[in-house]
Protein backbone atom coordinates (compact mmCIF):
# COMPACT_ATOMS: atom_id res chain seq x y z
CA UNK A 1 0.00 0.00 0.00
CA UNK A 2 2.86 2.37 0.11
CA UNK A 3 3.74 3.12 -3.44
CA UNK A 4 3.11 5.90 -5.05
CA UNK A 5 4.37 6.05 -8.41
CA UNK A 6 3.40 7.40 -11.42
CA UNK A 7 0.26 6.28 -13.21
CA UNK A 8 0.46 3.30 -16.06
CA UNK A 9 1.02 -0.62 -15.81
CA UNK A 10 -1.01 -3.01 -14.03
CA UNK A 11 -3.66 -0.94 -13.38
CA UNK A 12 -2.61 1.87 -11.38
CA UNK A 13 -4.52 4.76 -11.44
CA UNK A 14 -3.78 7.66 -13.64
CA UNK A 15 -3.49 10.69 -10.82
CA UNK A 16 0.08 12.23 -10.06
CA UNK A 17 1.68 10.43 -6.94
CA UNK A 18 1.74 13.65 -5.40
CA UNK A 19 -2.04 14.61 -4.75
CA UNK A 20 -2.16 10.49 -3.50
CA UNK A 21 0.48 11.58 -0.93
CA UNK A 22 -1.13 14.84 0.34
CA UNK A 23 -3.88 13.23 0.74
CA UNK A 24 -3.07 10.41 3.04
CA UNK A 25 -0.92 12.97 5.09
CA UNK A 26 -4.19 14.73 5.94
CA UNK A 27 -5.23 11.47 7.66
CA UNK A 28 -1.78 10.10 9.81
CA UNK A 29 0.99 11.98 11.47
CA UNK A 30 3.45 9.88 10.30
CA UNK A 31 5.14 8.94 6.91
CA UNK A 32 3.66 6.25 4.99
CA UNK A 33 6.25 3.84 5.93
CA UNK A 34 5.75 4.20 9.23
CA UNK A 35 1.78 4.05 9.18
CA UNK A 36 2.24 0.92 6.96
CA UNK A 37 4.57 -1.19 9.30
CA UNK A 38 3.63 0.31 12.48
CA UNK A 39 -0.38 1.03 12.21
CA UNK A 40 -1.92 -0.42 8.71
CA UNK A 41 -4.64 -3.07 9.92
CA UNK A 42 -2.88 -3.86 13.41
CA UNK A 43 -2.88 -0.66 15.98
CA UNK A 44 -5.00 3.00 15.99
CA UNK A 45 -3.32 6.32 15.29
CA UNK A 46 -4.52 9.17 16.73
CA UNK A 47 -3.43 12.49 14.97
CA UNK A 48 -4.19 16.15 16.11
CA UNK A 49 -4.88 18.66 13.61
CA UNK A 50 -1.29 20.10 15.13
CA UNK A 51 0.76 17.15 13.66
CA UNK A 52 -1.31 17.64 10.38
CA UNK A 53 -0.18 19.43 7.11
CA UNK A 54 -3.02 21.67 7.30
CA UNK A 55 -4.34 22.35 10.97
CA UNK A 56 -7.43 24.67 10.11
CA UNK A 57 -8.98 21.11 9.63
CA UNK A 58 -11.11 19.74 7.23
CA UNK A 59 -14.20 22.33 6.33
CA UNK A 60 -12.65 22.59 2.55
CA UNK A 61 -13.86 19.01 2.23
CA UNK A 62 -17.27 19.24 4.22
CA UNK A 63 -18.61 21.60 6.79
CA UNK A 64 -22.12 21.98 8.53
CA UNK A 65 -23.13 24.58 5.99
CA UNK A 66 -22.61 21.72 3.41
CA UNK A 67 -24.52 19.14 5.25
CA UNK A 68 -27.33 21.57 5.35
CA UNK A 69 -27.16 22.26 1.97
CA UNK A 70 -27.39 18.37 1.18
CA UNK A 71 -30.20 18.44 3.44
CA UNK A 72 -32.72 21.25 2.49
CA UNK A 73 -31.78 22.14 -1.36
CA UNK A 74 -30.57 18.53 -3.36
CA UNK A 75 -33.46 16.45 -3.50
CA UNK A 76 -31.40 14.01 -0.61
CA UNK A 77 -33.22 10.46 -1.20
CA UNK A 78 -32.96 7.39 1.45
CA UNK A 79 -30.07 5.52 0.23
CA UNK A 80 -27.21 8.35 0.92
CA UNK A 81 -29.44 9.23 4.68
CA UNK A 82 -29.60 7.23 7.82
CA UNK A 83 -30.94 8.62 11.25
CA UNK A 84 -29.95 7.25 14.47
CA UNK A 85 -31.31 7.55 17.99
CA UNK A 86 -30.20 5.53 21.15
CA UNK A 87 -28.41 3.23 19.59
CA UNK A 88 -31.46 2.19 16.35
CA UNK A 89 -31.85 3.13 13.20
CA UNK A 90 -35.34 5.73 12.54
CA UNK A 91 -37.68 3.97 10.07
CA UNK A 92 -37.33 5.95 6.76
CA UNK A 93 -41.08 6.79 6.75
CA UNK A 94 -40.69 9.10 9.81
CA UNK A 95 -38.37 11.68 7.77
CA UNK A 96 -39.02 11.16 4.15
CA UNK A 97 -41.39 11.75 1.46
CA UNK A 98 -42.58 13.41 -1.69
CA UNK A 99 -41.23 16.35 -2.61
CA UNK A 100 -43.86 18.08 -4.35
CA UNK A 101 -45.14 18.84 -7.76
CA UNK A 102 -42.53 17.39 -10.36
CA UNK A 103 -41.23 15.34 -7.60
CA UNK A 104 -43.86 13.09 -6.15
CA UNK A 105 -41.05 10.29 -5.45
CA UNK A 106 -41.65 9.26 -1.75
CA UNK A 107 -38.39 8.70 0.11
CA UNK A 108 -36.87 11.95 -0.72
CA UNK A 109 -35.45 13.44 2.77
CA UNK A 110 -37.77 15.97 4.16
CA UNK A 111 -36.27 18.88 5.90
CA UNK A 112 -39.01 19.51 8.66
CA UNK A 113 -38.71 16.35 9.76
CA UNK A 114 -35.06 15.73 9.46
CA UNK A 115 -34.89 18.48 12.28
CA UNK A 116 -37.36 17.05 14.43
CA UNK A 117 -35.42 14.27 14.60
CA UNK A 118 -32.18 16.07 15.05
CA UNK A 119 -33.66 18.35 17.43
CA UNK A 120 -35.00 15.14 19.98
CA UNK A 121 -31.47 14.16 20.04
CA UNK A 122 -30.74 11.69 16.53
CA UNK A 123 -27.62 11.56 14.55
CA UNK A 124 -27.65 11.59 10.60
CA UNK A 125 -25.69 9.75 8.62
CA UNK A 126 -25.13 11.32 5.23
CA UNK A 127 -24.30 8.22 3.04
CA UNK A 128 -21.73 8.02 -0.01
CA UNK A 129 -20.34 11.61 0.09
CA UNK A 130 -17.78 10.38 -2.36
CA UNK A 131 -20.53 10.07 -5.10
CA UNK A 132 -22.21 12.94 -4.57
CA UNK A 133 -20.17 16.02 -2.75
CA UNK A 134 -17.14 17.36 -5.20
CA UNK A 135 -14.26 17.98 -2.99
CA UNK A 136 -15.43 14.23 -1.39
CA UNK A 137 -15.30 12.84 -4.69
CA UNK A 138 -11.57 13.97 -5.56
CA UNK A 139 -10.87 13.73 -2.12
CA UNK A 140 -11.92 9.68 -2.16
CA UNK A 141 -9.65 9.01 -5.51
CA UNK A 142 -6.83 10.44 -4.18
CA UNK A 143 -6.52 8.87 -1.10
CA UNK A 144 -8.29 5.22 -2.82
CA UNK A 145 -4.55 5.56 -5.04
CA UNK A 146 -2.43 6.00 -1.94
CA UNK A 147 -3.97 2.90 -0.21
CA UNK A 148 -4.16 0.70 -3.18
CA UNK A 149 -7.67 0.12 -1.81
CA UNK A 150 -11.68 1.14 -3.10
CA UNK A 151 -12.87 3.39 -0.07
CA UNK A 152 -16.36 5.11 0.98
CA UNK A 153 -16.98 8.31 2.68
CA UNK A 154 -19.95 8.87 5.17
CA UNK A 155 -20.20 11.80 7.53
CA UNK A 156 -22.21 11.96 10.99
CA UNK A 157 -23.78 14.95 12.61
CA UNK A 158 -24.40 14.35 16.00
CA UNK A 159 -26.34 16.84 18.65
CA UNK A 160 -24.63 18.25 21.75
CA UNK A 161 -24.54 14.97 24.75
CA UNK A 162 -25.80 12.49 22.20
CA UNK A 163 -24.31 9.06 21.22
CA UNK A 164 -25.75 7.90 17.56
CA UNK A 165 -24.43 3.70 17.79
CA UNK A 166 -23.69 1.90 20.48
CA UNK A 167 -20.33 0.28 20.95
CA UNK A 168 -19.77 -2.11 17.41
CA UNK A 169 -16.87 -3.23 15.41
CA UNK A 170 -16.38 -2.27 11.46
CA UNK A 171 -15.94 -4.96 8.86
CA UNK A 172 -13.48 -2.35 7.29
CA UNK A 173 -10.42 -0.02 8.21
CA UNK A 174 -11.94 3.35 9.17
CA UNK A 175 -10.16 7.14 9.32
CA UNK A 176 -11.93 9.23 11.57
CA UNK A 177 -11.95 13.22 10.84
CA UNK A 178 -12.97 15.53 12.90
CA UNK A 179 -14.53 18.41 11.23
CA UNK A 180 -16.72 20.52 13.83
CA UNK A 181 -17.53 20.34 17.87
CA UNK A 182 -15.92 17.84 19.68
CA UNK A 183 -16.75 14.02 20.47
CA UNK A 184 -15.10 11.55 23.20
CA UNK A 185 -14.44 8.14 21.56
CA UNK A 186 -13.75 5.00 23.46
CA UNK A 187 -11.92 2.51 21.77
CA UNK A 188 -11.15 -1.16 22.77
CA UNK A 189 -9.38 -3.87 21.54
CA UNK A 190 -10.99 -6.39 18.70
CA UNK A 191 -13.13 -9.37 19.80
CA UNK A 192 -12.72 -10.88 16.63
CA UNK A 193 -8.95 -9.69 14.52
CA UNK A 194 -9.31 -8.94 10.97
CA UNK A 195 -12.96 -9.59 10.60
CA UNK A 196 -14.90 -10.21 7.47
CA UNK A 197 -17.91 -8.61 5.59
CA UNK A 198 -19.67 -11.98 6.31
CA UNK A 199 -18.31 -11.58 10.22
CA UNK A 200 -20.54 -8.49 11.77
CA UNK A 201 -20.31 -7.58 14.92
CA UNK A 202 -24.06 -8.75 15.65
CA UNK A 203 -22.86 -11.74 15.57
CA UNK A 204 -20.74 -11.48 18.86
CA UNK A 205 -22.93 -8.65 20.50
CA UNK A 206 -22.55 -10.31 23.86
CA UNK A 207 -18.95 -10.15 23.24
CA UNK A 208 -18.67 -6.93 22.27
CA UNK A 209 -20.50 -5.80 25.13
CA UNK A 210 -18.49 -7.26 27.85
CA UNK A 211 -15.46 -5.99 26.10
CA UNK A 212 -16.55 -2.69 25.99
CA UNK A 213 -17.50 -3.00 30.10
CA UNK A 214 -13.52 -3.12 30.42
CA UNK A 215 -10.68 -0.76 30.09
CA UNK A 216 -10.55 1.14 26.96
CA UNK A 217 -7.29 0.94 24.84
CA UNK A 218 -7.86 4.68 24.03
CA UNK A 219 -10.04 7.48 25.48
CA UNK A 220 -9.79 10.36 23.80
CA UNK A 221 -12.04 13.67 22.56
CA UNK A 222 -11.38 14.62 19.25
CA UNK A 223 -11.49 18.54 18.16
CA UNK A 224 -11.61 20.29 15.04
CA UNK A 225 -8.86 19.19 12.54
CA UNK A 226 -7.70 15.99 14.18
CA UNK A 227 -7.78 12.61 12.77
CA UNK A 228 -7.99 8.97 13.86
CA UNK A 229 -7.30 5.53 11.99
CA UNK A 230 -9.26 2.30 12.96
CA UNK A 231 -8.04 -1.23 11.85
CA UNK A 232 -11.60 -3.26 11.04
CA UNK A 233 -12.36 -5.13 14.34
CA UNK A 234 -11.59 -2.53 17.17
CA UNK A 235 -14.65 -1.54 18.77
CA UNK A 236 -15.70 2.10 19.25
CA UNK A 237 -18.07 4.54 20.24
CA UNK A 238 -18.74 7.90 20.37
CA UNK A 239 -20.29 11.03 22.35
CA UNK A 240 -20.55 14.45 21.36
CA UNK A 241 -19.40 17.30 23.96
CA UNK A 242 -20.89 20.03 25.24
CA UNK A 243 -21.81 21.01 21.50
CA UNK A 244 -22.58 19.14 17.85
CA UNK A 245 -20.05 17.32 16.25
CA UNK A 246 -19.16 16.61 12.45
CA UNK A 247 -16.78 14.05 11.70
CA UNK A 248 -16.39 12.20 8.42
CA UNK A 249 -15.94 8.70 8.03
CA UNK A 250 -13.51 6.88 5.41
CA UNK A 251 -14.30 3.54 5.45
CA UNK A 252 -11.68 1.04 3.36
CA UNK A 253 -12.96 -1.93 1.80
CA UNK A 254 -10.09 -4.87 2.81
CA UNK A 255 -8.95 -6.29 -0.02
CA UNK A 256 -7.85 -9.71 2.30
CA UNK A 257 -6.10 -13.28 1.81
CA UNK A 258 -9.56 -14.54 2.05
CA UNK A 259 -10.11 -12.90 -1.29
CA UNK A 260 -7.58 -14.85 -2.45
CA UNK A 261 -9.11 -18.22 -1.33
CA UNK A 262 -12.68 -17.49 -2.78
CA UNK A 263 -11.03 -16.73 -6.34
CA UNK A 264 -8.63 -19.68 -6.18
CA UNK A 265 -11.43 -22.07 -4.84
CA UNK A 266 -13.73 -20.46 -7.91
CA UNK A 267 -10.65 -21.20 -10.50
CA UNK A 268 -10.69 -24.99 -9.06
CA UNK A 269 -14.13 -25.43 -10.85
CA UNK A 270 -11.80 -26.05 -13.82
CA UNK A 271 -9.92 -29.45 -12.15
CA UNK A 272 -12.32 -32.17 -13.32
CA UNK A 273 -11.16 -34.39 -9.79
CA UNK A 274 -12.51 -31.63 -7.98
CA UNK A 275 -16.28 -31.98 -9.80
CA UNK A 276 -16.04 -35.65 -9.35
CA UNK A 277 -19.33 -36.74 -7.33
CA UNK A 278 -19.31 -38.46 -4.36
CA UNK A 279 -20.46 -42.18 -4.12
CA UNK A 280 -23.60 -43.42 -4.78
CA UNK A 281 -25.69 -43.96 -1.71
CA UNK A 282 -23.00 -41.63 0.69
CA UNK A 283 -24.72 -40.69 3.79
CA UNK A 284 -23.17 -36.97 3.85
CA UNK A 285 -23.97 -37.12 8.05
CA UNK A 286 -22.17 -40.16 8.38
CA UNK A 287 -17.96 -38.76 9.24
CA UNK A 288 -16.45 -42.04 8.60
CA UNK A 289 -17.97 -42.12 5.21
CA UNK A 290 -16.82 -38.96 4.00
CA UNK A 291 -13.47 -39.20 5.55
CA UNK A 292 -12.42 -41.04 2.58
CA UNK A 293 -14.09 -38.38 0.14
CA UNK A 294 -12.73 -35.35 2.35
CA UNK A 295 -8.73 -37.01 1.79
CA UNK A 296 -8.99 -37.41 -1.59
CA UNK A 297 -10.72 -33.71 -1.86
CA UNK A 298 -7.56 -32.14 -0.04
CA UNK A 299 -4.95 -33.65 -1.89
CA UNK A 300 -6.83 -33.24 -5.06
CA UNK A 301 -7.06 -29.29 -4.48
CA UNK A 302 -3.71 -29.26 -2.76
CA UNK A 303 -2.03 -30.23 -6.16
CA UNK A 304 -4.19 -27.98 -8.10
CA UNK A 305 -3.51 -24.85 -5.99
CA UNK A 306 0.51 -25.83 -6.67
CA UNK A 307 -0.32 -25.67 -10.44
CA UNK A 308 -2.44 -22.09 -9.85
CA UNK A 309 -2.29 -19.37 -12.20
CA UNK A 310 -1.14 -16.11 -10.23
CA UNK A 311 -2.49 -14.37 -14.06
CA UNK A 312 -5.61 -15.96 -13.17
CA UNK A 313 -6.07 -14.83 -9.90
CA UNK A 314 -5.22 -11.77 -10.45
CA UNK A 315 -7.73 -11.00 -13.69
CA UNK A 316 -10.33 -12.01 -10.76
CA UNK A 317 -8.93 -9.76 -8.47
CA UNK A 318 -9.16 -7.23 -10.77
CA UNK A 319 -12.96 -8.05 -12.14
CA UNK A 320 -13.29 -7.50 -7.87
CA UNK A 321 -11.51 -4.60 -6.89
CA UNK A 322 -11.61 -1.80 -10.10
CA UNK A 323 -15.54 -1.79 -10.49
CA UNK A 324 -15.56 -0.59 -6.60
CA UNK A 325 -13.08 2.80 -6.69
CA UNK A 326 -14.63 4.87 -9.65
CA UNK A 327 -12.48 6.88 -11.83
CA UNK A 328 -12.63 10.32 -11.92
CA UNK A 329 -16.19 12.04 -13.24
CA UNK A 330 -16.60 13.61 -16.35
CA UNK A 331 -19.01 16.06 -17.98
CA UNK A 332 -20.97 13.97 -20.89
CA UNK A 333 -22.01 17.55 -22.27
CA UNK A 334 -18.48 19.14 -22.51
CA UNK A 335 -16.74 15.77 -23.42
CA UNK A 336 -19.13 15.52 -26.43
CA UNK A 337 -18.33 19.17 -27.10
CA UNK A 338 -15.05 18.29 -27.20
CA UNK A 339 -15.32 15.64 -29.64
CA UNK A 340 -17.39 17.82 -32.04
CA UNK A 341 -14.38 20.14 -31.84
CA UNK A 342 -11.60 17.98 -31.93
CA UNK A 343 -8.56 18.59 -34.11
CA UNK A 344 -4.84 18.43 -34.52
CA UNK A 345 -3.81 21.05 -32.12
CA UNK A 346 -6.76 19.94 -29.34
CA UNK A 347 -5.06 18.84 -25.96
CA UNK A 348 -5.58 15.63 -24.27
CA UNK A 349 -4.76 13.68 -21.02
CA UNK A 350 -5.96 10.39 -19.50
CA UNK A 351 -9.33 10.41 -17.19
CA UNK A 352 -7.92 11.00 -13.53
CA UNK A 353 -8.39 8.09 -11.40
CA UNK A 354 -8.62 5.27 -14.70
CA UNK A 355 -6.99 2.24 -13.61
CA UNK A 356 -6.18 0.18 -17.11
CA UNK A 357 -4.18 -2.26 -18.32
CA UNK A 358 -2.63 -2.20 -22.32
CA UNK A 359 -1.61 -5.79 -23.38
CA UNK A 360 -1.73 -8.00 -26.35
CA UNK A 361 -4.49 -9.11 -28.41
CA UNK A 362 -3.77 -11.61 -31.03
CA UNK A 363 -1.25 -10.78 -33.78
CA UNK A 364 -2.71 -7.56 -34.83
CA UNK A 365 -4.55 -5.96 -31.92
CA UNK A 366 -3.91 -4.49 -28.20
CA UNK A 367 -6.75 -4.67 -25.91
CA UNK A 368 -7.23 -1.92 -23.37
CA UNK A 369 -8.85 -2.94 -19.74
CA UNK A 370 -10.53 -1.01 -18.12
CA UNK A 371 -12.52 -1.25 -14.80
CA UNK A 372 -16.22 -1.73 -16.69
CA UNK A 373 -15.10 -2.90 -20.36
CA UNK A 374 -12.09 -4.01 -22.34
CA UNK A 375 -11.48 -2.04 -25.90
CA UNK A 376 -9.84 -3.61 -29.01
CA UNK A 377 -7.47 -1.17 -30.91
CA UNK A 378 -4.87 -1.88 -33.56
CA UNK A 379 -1.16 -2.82 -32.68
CA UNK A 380 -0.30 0.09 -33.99
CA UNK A 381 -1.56 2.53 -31.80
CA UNK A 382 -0.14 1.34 -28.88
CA UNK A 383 2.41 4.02 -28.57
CA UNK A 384 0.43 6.93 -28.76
CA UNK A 385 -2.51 5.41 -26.16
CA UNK A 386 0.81 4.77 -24.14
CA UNK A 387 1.28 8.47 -24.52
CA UNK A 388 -1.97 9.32 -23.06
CA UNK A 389 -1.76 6.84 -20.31
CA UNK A 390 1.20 8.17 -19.08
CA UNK A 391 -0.68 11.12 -17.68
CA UNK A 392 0.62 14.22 -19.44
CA UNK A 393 -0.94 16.61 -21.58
CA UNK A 394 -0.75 15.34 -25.05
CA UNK A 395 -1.51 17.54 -28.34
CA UNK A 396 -3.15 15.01 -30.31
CA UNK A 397 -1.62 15.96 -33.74
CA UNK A 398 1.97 14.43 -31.96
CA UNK A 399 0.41 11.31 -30.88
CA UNK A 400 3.23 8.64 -31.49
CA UNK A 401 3.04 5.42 -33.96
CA UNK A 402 1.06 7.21 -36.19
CA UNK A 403 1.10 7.93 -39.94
CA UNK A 404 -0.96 10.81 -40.08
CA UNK A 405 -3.84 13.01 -38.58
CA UNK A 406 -6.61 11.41 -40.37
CA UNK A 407 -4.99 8.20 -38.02
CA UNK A 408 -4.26 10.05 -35.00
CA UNK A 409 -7.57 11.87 -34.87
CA UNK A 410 -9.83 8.60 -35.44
CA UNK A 411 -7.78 7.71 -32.00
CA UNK A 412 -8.43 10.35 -30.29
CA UNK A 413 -12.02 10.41 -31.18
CA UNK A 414 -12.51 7.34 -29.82
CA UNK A 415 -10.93 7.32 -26.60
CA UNK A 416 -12.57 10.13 -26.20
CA UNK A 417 -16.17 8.81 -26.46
CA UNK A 418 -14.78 5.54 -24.63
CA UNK A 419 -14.31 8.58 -21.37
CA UNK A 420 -10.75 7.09 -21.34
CA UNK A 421 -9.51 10.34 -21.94
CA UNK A 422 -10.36 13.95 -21.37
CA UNK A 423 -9.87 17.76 -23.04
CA UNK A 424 -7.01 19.41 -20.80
């Protein structure tokens, strides 16, 4: 998770190393060697906005004013709002509805009653800033590339005294920053290391309870500008102060070794042993009779997983990962501007954010992955989508490989409607 080079080759995202690393040093206090060895899915890090590049905090990337905005004037709908109160979710129904003529839809959030719920003491979750808030959504990319991983960005307004959740694990790494009013966070060491999406903390609520009952591995009130890292599994809660708090919420979606297993054990499909049906008449309750069966099964997949593919794996891994950490957006009306416009002297460079791969196709073709579709091009152009790849500004009339403009524009065009590329 620590590089940070340039964009290009195996997928790595086209957005200069440098906005990856300022944004991961708005999160930790220390360099990203040290988070990685010392912190990265094992201990918490608390930072205070002191230690921080930029101490005034985070209201460039979402303040109160914002949240209200999101609230009152955007059309808000379910899916990016929960609401909270002592420790349960609000049924939708009590703070949504239609929004009037033209917008009859009926789980649009409604203002009135967002307050009255805010007002008798609930927290509100606003959902998947990273989709929907602009400096979120660069925000998101940026620090996705510096952690190699897809991420998600929530963000929690919570009235003065009031505690939204009660205490709970996350399934995934979390970084905690504080953007307005202060809140005291309790945090204790995991009941279950490392856990899974399919391992929630409901499941060991008795647990986690007890646990939480005992002395906390951190105690600590967070103010304006300071930060906090999670590894998935340490259990948490929080209290707002004496006023409302803001914090945001960047959750990291582990990319683990037991991704690994579920691809291999999908890729084993292809070893004809390991399709082989057990016996006729096997009672599958009986352990002596499939003692024999389970043997044979282990050996059987232990010499296939000697023979596996790490190509294969990886394409999976891929079809996995890329589809969850979204390049960045683009504007459908001024990208088809630009195409109408397009000629020799127009200026091009690769859609921030695009992971790809360039490879082979056959004798006469390269293919192009990307994260939602793969796109055939001649051999020869190769060098000049190389050039645009790469990240810089290219004038399209000096696109490499090349014979001429006709050529070179036909390219451009087409990368172009493909989104792979954008006007600079």
């Amino acid at each position: 998770m620590t590089h940070l080079d340039p964009p290009g080759g195996h997928g790595r995202p086209a957005v200069p190393s440098v906005h990856a690393a300022a944004a991961l040093a708005r999160c930790v206090s220390v360099e990203p060697a040290k988070f990685a060895a010392a912190h990265w899915g094992h201990t918490p890090l608390l930072s205070r906005a002191a230690e921080l590049p930029d101490p005034s905090g985070f209201t460039d990337l979402f303040s109160p004013a914002d949240a209200d905005e999101l609230l009152s004037r955007r059309g808000l709908r379910t899916p990016f709002l929960r609401v909270a109160r002592d420790g349960q979710l609000v049924p939708a129904a009590r703070w949504t509805g239609g929004g009037g003529a033209g917008a009859e839809i009926g789980d649009q959030v409604l203002d009135e009653r967002v307050l009255e719920q805010y007002a008798a003491g609930a927290t509100l979750v606003l959902q998947g800033l990273h989709r929907i808030w602009p400096p979120l959504i660069d925000f998101a990319r940026d620090l996705g590339l510096a952690l190699s991983q897809p991420l998600q960005i929530n963000a929690y307004l919570t009235p003065a005294g009031s505690q939204g959740f009660a205490t709970h694990y996350d399934t995934h790494d979390v970084f905690v920053l504080q953007v307005d009013g202060r809140k005291h966070w309790r945090i204790h060491p995991p009941v279950l290391p490392d856990p899974l999406e399919k391992q929630p903390w409901g499941g060991r609520a008795d647990e986690v309870s007890a646990t939480a009952q005992g002395p906390a591995a951190l105690d600590v009130v967070l103010a304006p500008g300071d930060a906090l890292y999670l590894p998935r599994g340490w259990l948490h809660s929080a209290q707002a102060q004496e006023a409302s708090s803001l914090h945001l919420t960047v959750g990291i979606r582990a990319l683990t070794r037991y991704a690994l297993v579920e691809e291999l054990l999908a890729l084993a499909a292809e070893d004809q042993r390991l399709r082989a049906s057990l016996p006729f008449g096997t009672d599958v309750a009986d352990p002596d009779a499939i003692e024999p069966e389970l043997t044979e099964t282990v050996e059987a997949l232990r010499e296939w997983l000697l023979r596996a593919d790490p190509e294969a794996v990886a394409a999976r891994l891929r079809q996995r990962a890329w589809p969850a950490a979204r390049p960045a957006p683009i504007r459908p009306l001024a990208q088809a501007g630009a195409l109408a416009a397009l000629d020799a002297d127009s200026l091009l460079t690769v859609r921030p954010g695009l992971r790809w791969q360039l490879e082979p196709h056959g004798p006469d073709r390269v293919a192009l992955r990307l994260f939602d579709r793969t796109i055939a091009l001649p051999a020869d152009c190769e060098p000049a989508v190389r050039a645009l790849l790469t990240g810089t500004v290219v004038r399209v009339g000096d696109l490499p490989g090349l014979p001429d403009d006709a050529d070179r524009l036909t390219l451009a065009r087409r990368l172009l409607r493909e989104a792979v590329v954008v006007p600079a």
